[in-house]
Structure formats: C-alpha cells, structure tokens
Protein backbone atom coordinates (compact mmCIF):
# COMPACT_ATOMS: atom_id res chain seq x y z
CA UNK A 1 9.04 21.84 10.51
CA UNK A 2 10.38 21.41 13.87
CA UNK A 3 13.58 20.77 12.54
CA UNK A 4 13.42 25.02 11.73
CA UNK A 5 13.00 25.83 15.78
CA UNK A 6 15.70 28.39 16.75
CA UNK A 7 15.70 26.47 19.94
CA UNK A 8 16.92 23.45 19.45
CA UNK A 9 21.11 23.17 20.04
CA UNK A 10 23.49 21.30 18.38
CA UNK A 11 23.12 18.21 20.80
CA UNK A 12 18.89 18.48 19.85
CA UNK A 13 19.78 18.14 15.99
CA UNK A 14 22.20 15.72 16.56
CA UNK A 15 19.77 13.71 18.53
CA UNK A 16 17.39 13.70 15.60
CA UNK A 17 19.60 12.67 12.90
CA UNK A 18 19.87 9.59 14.73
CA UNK A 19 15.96 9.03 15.47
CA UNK A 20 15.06 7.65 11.99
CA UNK A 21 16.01 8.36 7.99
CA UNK A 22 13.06 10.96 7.18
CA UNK A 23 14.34 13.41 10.13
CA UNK A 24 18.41 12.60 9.72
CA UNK A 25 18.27 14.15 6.31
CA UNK A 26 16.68 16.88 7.37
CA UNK A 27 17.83 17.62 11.03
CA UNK A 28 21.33 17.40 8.91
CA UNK A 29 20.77 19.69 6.50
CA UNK A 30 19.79 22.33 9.36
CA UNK A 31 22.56 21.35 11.67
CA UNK A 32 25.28 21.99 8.78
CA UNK A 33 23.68 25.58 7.51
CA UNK A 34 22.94 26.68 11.42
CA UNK A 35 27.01 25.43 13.15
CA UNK A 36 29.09 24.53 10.29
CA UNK A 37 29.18 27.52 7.96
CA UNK A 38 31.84 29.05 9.33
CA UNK A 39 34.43 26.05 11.45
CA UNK A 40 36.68 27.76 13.64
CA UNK A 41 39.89 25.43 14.05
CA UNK A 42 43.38 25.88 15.76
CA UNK A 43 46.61 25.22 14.42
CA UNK A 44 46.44 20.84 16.09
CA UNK A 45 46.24 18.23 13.70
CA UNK A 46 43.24 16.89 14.97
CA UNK A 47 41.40 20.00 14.45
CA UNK A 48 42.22 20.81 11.18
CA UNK A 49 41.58 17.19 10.57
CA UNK A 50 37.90 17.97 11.35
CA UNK A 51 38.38 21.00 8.74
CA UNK A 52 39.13 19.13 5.85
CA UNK A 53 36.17 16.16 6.95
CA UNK A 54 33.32 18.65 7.03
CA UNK A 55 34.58 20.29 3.62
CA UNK A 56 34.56 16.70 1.92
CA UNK A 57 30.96 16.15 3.56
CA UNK A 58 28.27 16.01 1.11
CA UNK A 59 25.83 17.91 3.07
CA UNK A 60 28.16 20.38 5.25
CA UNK A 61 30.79 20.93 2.66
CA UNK A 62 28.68 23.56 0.23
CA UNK A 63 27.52 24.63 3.22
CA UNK A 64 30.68 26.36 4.64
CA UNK A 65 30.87 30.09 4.15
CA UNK A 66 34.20 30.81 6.29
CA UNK A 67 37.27 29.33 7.75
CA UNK A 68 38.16 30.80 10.86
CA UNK A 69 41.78 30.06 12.78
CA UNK A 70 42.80 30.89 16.26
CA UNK A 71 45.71 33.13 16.11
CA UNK A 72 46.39 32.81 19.70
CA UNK A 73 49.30 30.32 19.47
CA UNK A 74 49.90 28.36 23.28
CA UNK A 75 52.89 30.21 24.70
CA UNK A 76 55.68 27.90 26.00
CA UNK A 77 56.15 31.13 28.21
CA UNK A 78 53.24 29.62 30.66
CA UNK A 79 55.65 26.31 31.10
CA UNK A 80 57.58 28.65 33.69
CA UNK A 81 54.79 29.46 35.36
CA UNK A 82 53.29 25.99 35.73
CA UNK A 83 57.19 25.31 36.97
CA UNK A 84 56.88 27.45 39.76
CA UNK A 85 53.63 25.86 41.02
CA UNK A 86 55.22 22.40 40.10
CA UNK A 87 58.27 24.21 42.81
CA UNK A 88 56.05 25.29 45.60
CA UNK A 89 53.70 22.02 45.47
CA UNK A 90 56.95 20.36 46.11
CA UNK A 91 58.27 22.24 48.44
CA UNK A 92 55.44 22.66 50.48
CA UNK A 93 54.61 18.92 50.10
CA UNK A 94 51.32 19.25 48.60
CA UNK A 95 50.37 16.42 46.70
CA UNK A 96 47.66 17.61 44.78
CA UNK A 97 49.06 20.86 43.60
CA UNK A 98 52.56 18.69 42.67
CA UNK A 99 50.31 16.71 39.89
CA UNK A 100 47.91 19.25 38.99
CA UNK A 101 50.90 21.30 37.64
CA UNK A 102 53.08 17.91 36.26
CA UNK A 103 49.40 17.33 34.33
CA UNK A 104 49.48 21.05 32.94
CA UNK A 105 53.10 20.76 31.96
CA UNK A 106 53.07 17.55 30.13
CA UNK A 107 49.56 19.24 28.39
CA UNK A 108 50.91 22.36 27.53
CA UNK A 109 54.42 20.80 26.59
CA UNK A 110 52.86 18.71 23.83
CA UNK A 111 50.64 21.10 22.85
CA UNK A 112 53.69 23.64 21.96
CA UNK A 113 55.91 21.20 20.17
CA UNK A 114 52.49 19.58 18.30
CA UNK A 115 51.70 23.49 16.81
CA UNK A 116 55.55 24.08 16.09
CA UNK A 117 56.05 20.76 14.29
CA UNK A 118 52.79 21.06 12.22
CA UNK A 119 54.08 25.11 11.22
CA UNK A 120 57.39 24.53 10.67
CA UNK A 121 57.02 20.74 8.16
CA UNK A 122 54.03 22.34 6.25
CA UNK A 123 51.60 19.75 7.62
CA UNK A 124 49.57 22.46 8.72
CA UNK A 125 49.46 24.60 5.52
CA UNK A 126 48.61 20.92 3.78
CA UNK A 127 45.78 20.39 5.21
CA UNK A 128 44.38 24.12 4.81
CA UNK A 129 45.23 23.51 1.24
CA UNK A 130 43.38 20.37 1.07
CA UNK A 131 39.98 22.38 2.78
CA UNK A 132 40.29 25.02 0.46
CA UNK A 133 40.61 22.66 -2.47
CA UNK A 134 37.39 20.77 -1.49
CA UNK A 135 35.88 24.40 -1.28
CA UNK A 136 37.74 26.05 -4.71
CA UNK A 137 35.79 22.82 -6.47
CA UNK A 138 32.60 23.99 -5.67
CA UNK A 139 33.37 27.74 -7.10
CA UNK A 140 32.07 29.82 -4.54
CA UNK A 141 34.42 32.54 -2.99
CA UNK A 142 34.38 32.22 0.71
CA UNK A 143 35.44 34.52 3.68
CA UNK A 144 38.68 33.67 5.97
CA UNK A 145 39.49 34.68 9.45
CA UNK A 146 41.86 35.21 11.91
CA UNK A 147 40.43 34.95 15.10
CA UNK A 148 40.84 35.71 18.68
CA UNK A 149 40.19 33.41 21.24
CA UNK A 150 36.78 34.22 23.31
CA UNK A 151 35.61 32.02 25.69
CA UNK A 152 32.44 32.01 24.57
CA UNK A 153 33.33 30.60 21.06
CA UNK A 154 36.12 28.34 20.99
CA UNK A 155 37.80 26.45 18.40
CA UNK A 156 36.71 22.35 17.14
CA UNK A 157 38.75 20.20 19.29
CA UNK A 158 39.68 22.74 22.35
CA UNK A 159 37.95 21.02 24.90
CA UNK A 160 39.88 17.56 24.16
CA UNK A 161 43.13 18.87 23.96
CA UNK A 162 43.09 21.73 26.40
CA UNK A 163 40.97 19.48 29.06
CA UNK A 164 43.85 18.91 31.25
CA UNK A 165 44.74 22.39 31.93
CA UNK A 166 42.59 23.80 34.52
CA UNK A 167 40.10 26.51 33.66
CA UNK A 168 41.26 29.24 35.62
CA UNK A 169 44.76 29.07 34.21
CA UNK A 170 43.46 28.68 30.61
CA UNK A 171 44.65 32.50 30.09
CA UNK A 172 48.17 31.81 30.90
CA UNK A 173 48.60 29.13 27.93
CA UNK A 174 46.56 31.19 25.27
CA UNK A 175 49.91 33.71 23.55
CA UNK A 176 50.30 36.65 21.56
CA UNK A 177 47.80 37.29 19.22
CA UNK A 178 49.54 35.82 15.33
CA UNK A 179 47.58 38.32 13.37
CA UNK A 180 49.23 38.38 9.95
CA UNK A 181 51.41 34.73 10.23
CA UNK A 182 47.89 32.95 10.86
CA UNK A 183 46.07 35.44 8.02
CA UNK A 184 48.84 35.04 5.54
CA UNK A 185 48.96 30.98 6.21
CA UNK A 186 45.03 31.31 5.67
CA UNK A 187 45.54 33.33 2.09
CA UNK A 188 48.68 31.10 0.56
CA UNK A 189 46.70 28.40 1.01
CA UNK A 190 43.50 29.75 -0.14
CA UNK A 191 45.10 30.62 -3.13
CA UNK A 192 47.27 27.03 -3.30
CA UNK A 193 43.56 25.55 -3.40
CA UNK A 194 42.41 27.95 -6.00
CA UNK A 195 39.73 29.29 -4.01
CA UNK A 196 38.48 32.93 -4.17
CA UNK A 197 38.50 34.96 -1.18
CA UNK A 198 36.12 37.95 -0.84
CA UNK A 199 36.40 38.97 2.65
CA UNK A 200 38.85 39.02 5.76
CA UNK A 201 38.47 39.06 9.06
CA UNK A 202 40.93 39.12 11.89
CA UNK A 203 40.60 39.71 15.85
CA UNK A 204 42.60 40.72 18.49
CA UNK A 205 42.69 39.55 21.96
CA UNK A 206 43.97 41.20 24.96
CA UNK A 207 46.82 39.59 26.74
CA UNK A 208 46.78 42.11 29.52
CA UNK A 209 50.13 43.47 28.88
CA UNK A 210 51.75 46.35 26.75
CA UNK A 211 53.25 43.95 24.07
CA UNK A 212 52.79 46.49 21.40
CA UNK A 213 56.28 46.79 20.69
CA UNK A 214 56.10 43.35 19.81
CA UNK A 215 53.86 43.46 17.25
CA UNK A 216 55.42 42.01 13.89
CA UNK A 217 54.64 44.65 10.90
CA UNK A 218 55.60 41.92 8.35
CA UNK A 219 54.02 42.29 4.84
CA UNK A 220 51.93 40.30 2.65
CA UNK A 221 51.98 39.87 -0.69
CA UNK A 222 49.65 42.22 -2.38
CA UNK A 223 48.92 39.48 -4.65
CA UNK A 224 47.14 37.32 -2.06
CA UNK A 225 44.72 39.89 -1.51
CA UNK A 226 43.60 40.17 -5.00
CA UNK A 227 40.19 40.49 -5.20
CA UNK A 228 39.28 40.68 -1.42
CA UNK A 229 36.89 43.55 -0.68
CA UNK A 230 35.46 43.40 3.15
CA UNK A 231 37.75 43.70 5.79
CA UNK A 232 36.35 43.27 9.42
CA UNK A 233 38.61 44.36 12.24
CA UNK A 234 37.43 43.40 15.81
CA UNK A 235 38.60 43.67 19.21
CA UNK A 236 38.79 42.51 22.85
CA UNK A 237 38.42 46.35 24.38
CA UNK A 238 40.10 45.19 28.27
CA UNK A 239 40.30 41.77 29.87
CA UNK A 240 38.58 40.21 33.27
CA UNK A 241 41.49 42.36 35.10
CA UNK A 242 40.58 45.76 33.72
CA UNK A 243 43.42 46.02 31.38
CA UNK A 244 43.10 47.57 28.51
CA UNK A 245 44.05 46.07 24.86
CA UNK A 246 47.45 47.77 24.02
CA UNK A 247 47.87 45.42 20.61
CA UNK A 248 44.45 46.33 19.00
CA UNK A 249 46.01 49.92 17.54
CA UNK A 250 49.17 48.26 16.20
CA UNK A 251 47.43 45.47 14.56
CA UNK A 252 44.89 47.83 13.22
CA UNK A 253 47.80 50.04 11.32
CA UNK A 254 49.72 46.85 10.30
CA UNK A 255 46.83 45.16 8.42
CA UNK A 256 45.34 48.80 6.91
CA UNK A 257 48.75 49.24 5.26
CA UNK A 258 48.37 45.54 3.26
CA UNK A 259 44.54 46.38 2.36
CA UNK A 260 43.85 46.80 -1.62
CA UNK A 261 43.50 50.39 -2.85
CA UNK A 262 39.78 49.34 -3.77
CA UNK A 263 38.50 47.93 -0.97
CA UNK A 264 34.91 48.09 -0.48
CA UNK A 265 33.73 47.74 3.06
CA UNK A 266 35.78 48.01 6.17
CA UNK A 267 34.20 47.16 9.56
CA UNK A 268 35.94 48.32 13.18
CA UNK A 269 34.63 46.69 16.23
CA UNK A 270 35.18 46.26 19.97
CA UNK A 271 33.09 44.23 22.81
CA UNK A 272 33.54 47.77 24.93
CA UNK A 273 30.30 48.16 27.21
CA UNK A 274 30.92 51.39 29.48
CA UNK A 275 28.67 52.52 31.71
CA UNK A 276 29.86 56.26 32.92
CA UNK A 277 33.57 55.07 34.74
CA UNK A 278 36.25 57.12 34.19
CA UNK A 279 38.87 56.08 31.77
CA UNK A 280 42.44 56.81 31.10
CA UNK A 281 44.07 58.66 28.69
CA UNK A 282 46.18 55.50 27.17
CA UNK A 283 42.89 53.33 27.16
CA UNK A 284 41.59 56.18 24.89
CA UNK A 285 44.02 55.22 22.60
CA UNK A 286 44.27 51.67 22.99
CA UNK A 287 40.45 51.86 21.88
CA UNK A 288 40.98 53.33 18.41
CA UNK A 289 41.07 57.14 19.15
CA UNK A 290 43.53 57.98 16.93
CA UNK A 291 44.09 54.32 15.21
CA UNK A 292 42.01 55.08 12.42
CA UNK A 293 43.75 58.25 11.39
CA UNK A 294 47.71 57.96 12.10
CA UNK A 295 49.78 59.92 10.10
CA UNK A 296 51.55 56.66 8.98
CA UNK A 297 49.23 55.26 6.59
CA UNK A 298 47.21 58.10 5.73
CA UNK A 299 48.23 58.01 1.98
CA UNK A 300 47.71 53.81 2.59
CA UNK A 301 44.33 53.43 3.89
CA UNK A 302 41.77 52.59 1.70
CA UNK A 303 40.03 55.51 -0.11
CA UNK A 304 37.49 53.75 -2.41
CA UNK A 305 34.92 52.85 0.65
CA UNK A 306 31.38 52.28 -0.04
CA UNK A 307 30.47 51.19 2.99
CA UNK A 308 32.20 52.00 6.54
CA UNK A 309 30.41 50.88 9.88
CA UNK A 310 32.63 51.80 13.05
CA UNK A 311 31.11 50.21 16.40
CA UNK A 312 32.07 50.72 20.02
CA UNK A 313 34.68 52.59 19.52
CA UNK A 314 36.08 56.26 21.34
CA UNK A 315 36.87 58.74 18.59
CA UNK A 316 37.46 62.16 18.02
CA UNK A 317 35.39 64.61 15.92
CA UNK A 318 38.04 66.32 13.87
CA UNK A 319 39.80 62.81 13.19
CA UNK A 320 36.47 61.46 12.22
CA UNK A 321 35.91 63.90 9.86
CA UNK A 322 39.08 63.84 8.88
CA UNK A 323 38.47 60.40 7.70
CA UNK A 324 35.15 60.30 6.66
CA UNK A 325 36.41 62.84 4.18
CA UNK A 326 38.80 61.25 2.01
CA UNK A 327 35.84 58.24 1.39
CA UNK A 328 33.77 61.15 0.30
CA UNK A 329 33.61 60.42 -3.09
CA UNK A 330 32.74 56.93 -2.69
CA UNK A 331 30.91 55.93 0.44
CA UNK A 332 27.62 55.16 0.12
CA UNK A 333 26.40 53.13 3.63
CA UNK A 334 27.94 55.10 7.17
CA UNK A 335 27.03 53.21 10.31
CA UNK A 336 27.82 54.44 13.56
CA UNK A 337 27.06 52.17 16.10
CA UNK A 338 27.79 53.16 20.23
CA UNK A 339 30.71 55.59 18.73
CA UNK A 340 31.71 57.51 21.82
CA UNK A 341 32.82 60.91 20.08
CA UNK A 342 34.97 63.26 22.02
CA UNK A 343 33.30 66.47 20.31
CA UNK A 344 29.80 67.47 19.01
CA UNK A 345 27.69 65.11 17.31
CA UNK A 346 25.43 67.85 15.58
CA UNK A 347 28.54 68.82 13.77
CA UNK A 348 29.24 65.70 12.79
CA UNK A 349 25.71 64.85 11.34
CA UNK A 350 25.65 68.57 9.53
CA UNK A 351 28.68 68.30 8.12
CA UNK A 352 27.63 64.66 7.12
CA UNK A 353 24.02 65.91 5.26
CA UNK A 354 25.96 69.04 3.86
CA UNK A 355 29.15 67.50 2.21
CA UNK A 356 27.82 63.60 1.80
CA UNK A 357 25.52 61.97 -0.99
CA UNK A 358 25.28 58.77 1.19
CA UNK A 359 22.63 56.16 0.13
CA UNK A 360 21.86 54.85 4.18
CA UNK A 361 23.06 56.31 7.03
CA UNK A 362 22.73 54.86 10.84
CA UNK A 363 23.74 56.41 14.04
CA UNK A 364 22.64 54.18 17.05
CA UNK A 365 23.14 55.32 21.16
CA UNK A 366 25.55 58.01 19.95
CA UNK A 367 27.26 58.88 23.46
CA UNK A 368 29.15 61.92 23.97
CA UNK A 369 32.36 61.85 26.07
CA UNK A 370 33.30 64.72 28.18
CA UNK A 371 37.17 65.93 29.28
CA UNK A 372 37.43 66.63 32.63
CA UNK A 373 41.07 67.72 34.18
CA UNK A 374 41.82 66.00 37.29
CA UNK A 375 45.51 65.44 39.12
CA UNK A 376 47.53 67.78 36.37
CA UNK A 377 45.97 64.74 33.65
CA UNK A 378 42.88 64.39 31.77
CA UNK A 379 40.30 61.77 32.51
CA UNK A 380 37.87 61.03 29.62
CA UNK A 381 34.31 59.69 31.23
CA UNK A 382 30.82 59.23 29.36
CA UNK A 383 27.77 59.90 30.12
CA UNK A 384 25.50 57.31 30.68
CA UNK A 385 22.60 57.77 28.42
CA UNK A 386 22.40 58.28 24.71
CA UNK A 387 23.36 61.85 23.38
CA UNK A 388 20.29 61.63 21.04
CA UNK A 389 16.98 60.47 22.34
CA UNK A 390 16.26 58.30 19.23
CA UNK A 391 18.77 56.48 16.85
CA UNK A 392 18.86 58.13 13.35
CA UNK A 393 18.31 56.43 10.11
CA UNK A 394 17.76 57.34 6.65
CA UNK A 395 18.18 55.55 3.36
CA UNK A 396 18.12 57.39 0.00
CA UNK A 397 20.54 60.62 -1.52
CA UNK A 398 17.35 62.80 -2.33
CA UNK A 399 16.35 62.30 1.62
CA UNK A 400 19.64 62.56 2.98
CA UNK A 401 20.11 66.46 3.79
CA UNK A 402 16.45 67.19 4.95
CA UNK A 403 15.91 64.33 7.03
CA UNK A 404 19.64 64.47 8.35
CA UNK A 405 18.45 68.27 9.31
CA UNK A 406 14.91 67.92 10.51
CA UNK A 407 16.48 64.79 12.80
CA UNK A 408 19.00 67.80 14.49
CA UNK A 409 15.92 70.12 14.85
CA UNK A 410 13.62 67.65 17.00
CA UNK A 411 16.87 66.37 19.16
CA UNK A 412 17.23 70.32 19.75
CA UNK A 413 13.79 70.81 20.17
CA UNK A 414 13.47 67.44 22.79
CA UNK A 415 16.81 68.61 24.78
CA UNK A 416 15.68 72.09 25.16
CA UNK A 417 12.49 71.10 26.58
CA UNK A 418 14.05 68.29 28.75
CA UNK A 419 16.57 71.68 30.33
CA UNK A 420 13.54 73.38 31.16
CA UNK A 421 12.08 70.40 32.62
CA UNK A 422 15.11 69.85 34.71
CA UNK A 423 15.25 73.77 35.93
CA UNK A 424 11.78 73.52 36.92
CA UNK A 425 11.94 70.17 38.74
CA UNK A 426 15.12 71.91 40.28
CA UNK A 427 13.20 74.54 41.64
CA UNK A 428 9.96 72.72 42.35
CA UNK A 429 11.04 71.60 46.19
CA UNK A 430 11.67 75.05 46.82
CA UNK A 431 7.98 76.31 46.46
CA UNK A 432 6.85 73.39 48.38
CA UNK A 433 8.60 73.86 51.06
CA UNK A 434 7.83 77.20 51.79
CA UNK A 435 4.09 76.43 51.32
CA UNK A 436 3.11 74.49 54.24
CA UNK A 437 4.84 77.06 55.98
CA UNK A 438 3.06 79.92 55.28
CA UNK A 439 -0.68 78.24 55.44
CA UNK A 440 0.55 76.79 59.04
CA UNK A 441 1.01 80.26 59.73
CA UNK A 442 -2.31 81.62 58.65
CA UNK A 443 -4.33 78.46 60.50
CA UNK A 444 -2.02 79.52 63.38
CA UNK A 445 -3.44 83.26 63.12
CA UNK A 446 -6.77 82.41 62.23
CA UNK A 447 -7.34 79.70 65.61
CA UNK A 448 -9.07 81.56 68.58
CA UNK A 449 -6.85 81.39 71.20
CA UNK A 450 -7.59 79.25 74.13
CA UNK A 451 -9.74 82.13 76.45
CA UNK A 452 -11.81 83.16 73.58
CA UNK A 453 -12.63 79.09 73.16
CA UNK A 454 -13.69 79.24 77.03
CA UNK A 455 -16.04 82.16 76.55
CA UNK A 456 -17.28 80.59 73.85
C-alpha cells in the first residue's frame, strides 16, 4: 500500500486524505499511528486546544500513546533584553531594529501573561483533564512527559505563536526548565481523568547558565505515581555555545527521590557526541558522573530494577558498580550504550558475568576516558575509537558468564595483536631506510671506476 511508504511526510498523507474517500480513510489511519501518538503541546490555549481535538477524534484518539508538555515556560526575563534593543534602535535611529524589537515585545508580552493566566485560573489543568478523560474512556494506560524544548521537535502550535520572534533570539524567550510543576500538572490531571499512567518521561534543556541552585526540589505526592513503572530521564549534554548543562544533575536527584520503591525500568540519556576534546572537570559532573550515585538518595533510588539502560553518559567504574550492585537481585536487561567509563571496562564486564544472573546484556562503542593532569587540574579526554573492537551482546542466564568471558578473551587476544602490529609498523621505516643505503653502497663498490671503463 503506498499509503505504508516511510517516505511520505505529514504534508504527503495529508495530501491524500484529501484526493478521494478510498485513500482518506486510509492515508488517515497512517497519518494518526505515524505523528499523533504521542502530541507534544505547550502550556497556550490554542495548543492544548489541539490536545483535547485529536483525543476526541475517532481515528487519532485510540491512537495516542503519550502526552508530552514543554516545560520550558517563556521567561519574561528576555522582555529586558528585547528592551535594550528596543533602547539602542532608538537611540541610534534605526528603524528597522526599533520595530523588530516592539514586534518581539508585544509577542513575548502576551505570550507570558497568556501561560500565567491559563496556570494560575486552572484553564490549563481543565483542558489536560478533559484529554485525559477522552483517553481514561478508552482504558488503556498511556505514558506522560515532560519535555525539553529541541529545535528539532517542537511543540503543536509553536510556529503560530512564536512566529514573530525572530529565530536567532528564540533561545532568549525559551526559560528554566519546569521539571516537576509541568510533570506534577501532567499526573493530577491524569489521575482527575481517571487514566492510568505507566511510564514518565521528563527532559532537561540547557539554558547555558549555572542555575542549579535554582532548581525547585518540591515533592509529589507518592500517590500520583501509583502504578508508574518506566522512568526515562534525558538530557541536553551542552548548548550551541559550548556550555555545559549544569541543571541535568539536580533534576536527576530531585525526580529519583519521588520514584516508587518498585520501579521497573529506568532509562538515563544525553545527546553528548564527543569526538576526543578535552573536557572539564565540572562538565564531568554536569554529565552524570556522580548523579547516579549521590550519597543523598542512596537509600531512595529505586532498588527493584529489571531493566537499566544508561546512554551517553561519563561515569565512573567504582560508582557504577556501586550501583549496579544494589539492582543485583533484580535486574534482568543492562544496556550500556556510548558509556564513557573513567576506569577499566574488563572489570566491569567480569565483575558483571561473575556476580550477575542477567537475562540480556548490551554494551555498544564502550569508550574509555583517560585522566591526564595539566595546569595543577585534571582534564578528562576520550579516546576516539571504541575501547572494544565489537559491541557485546548476549541474551540468556545459562550463557551469561561464558560468553561474557570468552567476549574479554578475543578483545584481549585482538588488542594484543593490534600492539604488536603497532610496534612493528613503528619500527618498519627504520629498516627501510637503512636499506637503500647499504645496497647504494655495494652498487657503488661493485661499479668499475671510470679508467677501468676506458681500458675496457
């Protein structure tokens, strides 16, 4: 059915629910399961609006999955800056600069009191209800998120409302991240509506500044997360100016702490892609080194864990294993994607096939990170290729130990050999150069000299 191509986009679909009744049924059906299972809407009436319409829709409606919501509030902070340029257009009499930033105000003005009116009446909560009401009905349990904003995926309605601010000053108007207001807001109403939630989500954007300290460590109501067991916990590692994300620990800590004692799956994610810079010692922490395992919540964290997949993320060995140990008794799935471990990864897989009964296990492009003092401080840089040649994966307990082992065994095997191969090539030019030498000199001692060619 070409309905079924991967390559058609929303505006193809679209297209062909409009060409005649045969394909609009079906180019619907697809559009709804393939962009509407999981709306992502922002705290504007017009956007959650659209919420509640494609939850009433016959076709979309069973089709949704998740509710996502920006937690990135607009910060009236940005109306000073916008002020500023509204100051210096003026004063510099430029025109176009003097109504670019009067546009931006008015924009951003309205979009600040619109969000604070619809939090502080309830309207906002209402219509979340409403959604999750249409969704309860249907009686399946559904996933909720609160979710960073990303360029590359933005909310239902952002380019109508936000249209008038210019794109290079979009960051200034996006604020501080709303972790647990916009997560708790999602799971009051959830449960208003009577609709099960199984899994959360949240992300974390980076504003660019140390806000940690900022961070609100409110609590939720355990009740709200009855019978949630997935948490997902993702990250923006550093922004387009090379700062690093100094909210992602805080948040991480503050939403462990509400977690149910039997929570079965817990995800921890960044979009980190390094490729053998240096990097400092308080973007090691800012990316998770010791955010997992703070003394604060180490009695708190979950400690029922079947399944545990950490990706992207700089960690230490003993902290790992630290933590990996008190899931012991219950993990079943490990995955350990792009993990940059400060320590050695064949003690981490031995210890893993000696003291785990795991069902699967994945490591993929496990990278090693090596200290290196520099300037009375300690730089942390990776390597650039994979510590193992191959990415490891097993499934089953009775397979876990020997094929955990033999995998060590050929990576020690394969690195050996590729040291020798490197010594040799090392000493390779060496030989070669002194070759050409010597045989010059025997061709040299072997020529007859010029009067023996004459008597010749």
């Amino acid at each position: 059915m070409i309905c079924d191509d991967k390559e058609l986009s929303a505006n193809d679909l679209a297209a062909m629910r409009l060409t005649n009744k045969g394909l609009q049924a079906v180019a619907t059906k697809i559009f709804g399961q393939r962009y509407l299972q999981d709306p992502f809407v922002m705290i504007l009436e017009d956007s959650l609006k659209t919420l509640v319409e494609i939850c009433k829709h016959p076709v979309f409606g069973p089709r949704v999955r998740k509710i996502q919501l920006l937690n990135n509030l607009f910060d009236p902070q940005a109306l000073g800056i916008f002020a500023q340029k509204f100051h210096g257009a003026h004063f510099n009499g430029d025109r176009t600069k003097l109504l670019s930033a009067k546009r931006q105000i008015q924009c951003l003005a309205d979009l600040v009191a619109e969000q604070f009116v619809l939090m502080k009446s309830g309207a906002a909560f209402e219509l979340l209800k409403r959604a999750f009401q249409i969704l309860g009905a249907q009686g399946k349990p559904v996933a909720i998120a609160s979710q960073m904003f990303k360029p590359s995926n933005l909310p239902i309605g952002w380019s109508k409302t936000i249209g008038r601010v210019d794109d290079d000053q979009v960051h200034w108007v996006v604020g501080m991240p709303e972790v647990l207001s916009t997560l708790e807001m999602l799971l009051k109403a959830a449960q208003a509506g009577a609709c099960a939630v199984l899994k959360l989500e949240a992300g974390v954007y980076c504003v660019g500044l140390d806000r940690s300290g900022l961070v609100s460590h409110r609590s939720i109501n355990a009740s709200l997360l009855l019978g949630v067991q997935e948490f997902d916990f993702q990250f923006e590692w550093r922004n387009q100016h090379e700062i690093h994300n100094s909210l992602a620990y805080s948040h991480l800590l503050s939403l462990l702490r509400i977690m149910p004692k039997d929570l079965k799956t817990l995800t921890v994610r960044s979009d980190a892609v390094i490729t053998g810079h240096h990097v400092e010692p308080h973007s090691i922490r800012y990316s998770l080194v010791d955010g997992l395992y703070h003394e604060d919540f180490t009695t708190e964290q979950p400690c029922a864990l079947e399944t545990l997949h950490l990706s992207k993320l700089f960690l230490k060995k003993h902290n790992l294993l630290e933590f990996l140990d008190r899931q012991r008794n219950s993990l079943k799935k490990l995955v350990l994607s792009e993990v940059y471990l400060h320590g050695e990864w064949d003690d981490v897989l031995s210890h893993i096939a000696r003291a785990f009964s795991l069902e699967q296990f994945d490591l993929r492009k496990a990278q090693k990170v090596v200290v290196t003092p520099r300037h009375h401080s300690q730089i942390f840089s990776t390597n650039n290729v994979p510590w193992y040649t191959e990415n490891c994966e097993v499934r089953g307990k009775d397979n876990m130990r020997q094929d955990l082992t033999m995998f060590l065994e050929l990576q020690k095997t394969e690195r050996q050999a590729k040291e020798a191969e490197t010594r040799a090539q090392a000493q390779r030019p060496k030989r070669q150069a002194v070759g050409p030498l010597r045989r010059s000199k025997r061709i040299a001692e072997n020529r007859p000299s010029e009067d023996q060619h004459h008597e010749q």
